[in-house]
N, C-alpha and C. Protein backbone atom coordinates (compact mmCIF):
# COMPACT_ATOMS: atom_id res chain seq x y z
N UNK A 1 57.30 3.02 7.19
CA UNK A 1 57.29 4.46 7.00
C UNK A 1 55.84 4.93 7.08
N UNK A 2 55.51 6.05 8.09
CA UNK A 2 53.84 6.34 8.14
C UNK A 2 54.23 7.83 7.55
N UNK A 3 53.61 8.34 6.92
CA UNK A 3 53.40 9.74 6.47
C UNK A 3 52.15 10.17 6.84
N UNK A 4 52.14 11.24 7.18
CA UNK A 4 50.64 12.14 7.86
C UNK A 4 50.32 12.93 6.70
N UNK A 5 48.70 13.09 6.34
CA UNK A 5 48.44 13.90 5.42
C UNK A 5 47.44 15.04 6.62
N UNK A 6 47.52 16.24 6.14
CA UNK A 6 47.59 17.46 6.93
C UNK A 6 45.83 17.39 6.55
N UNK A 7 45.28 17.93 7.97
CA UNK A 7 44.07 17.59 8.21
C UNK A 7 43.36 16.33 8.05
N UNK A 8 43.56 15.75 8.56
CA UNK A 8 43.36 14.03 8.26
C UNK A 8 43.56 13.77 9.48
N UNK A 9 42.42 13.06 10.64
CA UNK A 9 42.44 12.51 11.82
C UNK A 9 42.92 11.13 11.55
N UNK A 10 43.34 10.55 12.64
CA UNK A 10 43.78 9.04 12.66
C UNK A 10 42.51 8.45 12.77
N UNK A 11 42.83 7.17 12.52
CA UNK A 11 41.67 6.30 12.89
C UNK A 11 41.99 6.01 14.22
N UNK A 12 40.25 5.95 14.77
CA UNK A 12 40.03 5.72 16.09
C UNK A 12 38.99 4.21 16.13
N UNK A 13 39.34 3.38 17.23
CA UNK A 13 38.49 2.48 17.09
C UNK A 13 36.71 2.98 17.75
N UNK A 14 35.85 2.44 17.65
CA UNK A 14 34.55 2.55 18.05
C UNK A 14 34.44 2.68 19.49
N UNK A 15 33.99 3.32 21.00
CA UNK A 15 34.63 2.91 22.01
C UNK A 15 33.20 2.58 22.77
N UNK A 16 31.75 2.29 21.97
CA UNK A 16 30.87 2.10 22.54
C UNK A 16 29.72 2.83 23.08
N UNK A 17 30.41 4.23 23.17
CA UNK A 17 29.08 4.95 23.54
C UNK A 17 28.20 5.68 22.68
N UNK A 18 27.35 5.88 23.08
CA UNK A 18 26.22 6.55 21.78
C UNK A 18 26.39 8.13 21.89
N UNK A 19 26.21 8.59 20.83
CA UNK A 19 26.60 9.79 20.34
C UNK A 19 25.11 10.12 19.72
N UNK A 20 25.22 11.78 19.75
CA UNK A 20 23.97 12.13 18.71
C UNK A 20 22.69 12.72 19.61
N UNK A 21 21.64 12.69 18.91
CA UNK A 21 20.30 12.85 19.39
C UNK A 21 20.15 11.61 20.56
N UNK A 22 20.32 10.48 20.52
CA UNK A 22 20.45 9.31 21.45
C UNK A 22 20.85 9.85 22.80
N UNK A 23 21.85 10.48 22.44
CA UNK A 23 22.79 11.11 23.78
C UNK A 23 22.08 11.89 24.36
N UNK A 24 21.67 12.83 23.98
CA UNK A 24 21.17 14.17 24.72
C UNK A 24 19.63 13.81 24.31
N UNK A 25 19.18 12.87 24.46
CA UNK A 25 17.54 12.93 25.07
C UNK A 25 16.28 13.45 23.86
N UNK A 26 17.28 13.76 22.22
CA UNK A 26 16.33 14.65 21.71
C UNK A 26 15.21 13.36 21.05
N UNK A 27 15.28 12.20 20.97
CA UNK A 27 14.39 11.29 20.18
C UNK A 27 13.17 11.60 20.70
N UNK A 28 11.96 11.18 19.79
CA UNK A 28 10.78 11.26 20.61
C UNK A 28 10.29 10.10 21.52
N UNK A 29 9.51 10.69 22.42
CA UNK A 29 8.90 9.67 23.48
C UNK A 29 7.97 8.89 22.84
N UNK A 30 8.01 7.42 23.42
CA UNK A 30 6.92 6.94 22.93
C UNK A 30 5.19 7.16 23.44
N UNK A 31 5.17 7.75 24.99
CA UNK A 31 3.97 8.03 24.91
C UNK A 31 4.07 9.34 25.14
N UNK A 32 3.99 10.34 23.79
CA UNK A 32 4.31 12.03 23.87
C UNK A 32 3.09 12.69 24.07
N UNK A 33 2.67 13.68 24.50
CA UNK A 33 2.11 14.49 24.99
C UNK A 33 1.51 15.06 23.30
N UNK A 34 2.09 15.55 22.90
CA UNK A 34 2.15 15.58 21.30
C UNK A 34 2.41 14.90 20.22
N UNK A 35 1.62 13.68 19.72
CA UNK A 35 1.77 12.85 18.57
C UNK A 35 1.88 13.32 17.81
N UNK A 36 1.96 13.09 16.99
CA UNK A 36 2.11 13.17 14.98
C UNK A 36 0.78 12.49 14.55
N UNK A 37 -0.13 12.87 14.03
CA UNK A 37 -1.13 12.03 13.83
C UNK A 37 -1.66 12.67 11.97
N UNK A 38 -2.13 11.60 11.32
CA UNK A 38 -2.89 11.62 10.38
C UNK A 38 -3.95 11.94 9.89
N UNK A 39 -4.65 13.02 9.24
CA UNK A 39 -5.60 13.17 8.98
C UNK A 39 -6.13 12.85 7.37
N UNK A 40 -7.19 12.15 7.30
CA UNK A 40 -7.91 11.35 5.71
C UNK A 40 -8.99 12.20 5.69
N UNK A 41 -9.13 12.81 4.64
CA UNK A 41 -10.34 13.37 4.09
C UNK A 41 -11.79 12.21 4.32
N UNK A 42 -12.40 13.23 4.27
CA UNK A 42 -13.50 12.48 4.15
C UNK A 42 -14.74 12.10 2.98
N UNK A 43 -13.78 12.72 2.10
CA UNK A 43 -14.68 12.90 1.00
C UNK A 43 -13.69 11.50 0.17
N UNK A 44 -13.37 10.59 0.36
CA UNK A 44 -12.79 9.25 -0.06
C UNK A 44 -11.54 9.49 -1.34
N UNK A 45 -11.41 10.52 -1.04
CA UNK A 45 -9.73 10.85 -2.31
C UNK A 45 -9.05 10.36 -1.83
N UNK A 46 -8.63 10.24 -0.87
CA UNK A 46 -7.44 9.89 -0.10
C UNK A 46 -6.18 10.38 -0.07
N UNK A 47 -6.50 11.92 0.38
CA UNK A 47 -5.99 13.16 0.66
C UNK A 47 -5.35 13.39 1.84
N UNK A 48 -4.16 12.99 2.46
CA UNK A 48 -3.96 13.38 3.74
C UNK A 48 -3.49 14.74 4.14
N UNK A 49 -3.30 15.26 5.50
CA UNK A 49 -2.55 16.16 5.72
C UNK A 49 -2.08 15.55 7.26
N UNK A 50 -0.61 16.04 7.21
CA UNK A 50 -0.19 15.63 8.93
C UNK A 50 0.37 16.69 9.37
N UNK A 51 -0.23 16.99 10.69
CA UNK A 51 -0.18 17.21 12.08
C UNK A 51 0.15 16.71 13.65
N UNK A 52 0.50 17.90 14.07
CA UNK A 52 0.51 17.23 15.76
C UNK A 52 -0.95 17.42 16.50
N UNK A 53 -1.08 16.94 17.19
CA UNK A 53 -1.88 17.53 18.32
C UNK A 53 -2.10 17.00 19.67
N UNK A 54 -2.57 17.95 20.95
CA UNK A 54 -1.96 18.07 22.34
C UNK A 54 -3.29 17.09 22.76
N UNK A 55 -2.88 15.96 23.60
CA UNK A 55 -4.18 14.65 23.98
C UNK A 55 -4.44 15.08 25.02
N UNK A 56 -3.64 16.27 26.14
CA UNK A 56 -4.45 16.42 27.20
C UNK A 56 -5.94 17.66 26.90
N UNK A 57 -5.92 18.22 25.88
CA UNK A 57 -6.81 19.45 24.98
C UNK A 57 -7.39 18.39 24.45
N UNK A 58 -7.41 17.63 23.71
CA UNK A 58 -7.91 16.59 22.63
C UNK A 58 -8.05 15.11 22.88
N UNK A 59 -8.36 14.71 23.25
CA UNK A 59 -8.18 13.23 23.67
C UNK A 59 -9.20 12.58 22.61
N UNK A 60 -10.22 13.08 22.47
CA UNK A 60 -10.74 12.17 21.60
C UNK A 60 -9.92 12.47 19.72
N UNK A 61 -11.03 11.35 18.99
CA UNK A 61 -10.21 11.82 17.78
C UNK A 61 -10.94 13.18 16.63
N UNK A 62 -9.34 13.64 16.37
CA UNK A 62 -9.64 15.10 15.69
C UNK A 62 -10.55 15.35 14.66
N UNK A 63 -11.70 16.01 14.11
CA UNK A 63 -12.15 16.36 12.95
C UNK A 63 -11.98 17.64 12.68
N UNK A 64 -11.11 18.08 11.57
CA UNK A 64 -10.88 19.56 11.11
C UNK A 64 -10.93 19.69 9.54
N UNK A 65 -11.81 20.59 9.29
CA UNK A 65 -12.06 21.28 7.68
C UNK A 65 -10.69 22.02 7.49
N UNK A 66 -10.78 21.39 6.07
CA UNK A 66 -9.69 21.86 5.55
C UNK A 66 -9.50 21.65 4.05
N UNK A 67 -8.71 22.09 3.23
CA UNK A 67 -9.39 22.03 1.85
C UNK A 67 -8.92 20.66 1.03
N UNK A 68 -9.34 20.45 0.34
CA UNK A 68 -9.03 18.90 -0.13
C UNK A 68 -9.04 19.04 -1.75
N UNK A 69 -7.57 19.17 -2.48
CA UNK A 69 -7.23 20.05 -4.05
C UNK A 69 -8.03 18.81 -4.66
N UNK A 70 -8.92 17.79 -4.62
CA UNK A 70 -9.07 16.76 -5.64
C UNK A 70 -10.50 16.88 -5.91
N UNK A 71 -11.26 17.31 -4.92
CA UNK A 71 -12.71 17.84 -5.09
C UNK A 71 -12.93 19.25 -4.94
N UNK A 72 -11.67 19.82 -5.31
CA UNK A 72 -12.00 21.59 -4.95
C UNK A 72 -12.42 22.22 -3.92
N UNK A 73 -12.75 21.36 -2.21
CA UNK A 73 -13.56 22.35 -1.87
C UNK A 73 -13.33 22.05 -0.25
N UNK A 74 -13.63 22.17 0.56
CA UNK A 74 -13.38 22.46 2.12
C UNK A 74 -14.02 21.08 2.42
N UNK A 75 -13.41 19.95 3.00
CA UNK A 75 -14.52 19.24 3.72
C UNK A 75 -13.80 18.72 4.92
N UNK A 76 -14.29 17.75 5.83
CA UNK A 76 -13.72 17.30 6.97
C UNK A 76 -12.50 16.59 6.81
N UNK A 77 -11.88 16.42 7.47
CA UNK A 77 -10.64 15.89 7.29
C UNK A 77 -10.53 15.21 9.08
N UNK A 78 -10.37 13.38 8.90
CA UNK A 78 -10.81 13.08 10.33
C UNK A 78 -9.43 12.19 11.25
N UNK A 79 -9.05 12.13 12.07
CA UNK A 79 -7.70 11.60 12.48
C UNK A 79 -7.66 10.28 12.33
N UNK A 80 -6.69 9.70 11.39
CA UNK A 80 -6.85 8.30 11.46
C UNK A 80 -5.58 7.69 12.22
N UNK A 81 -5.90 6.24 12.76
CA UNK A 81 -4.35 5.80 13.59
C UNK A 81 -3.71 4.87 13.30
């Protein structure tokens, strides 16, 4: 005797293909145009902040001021990898 409960799909077996972000291309590339990269204070707190940024504009590595809450005050902040 099978009884159906109302809204309740059957089971389906697995049929192999990938589904998702996988499917449609959204994962990131491994060599992207736009990384994700790290920035460490420089004042040795060890304060990060993360960002992207574009390597054909930037290729070398980033230094940007920015404020750092553990010494109160604006200092460099440099890309680490």
């Amino acid at each position: 005797m099978s009884a159906r409960v109302a809204g309740v799909q059957p089971y389906r077996e697995f049929n192999g293909t990938m589904t998702g972000a996988r499917k449609e291309g959204l994962m990131a590339k491994h060599n992207d145009v736009r990384p994700i990269i790290k920035l460490r204070s420089t004042a040795g707190t060890g304060t990060t902040y993360v960002t992207r940024k574009n390597r054909r504009n930037d290729p070398d590595r980033l230094v940007i001021r920015k404020y750092d809450a553990k010494v109160r005050q604006h200092v460099d902040f440099r890309e680490e990898r």
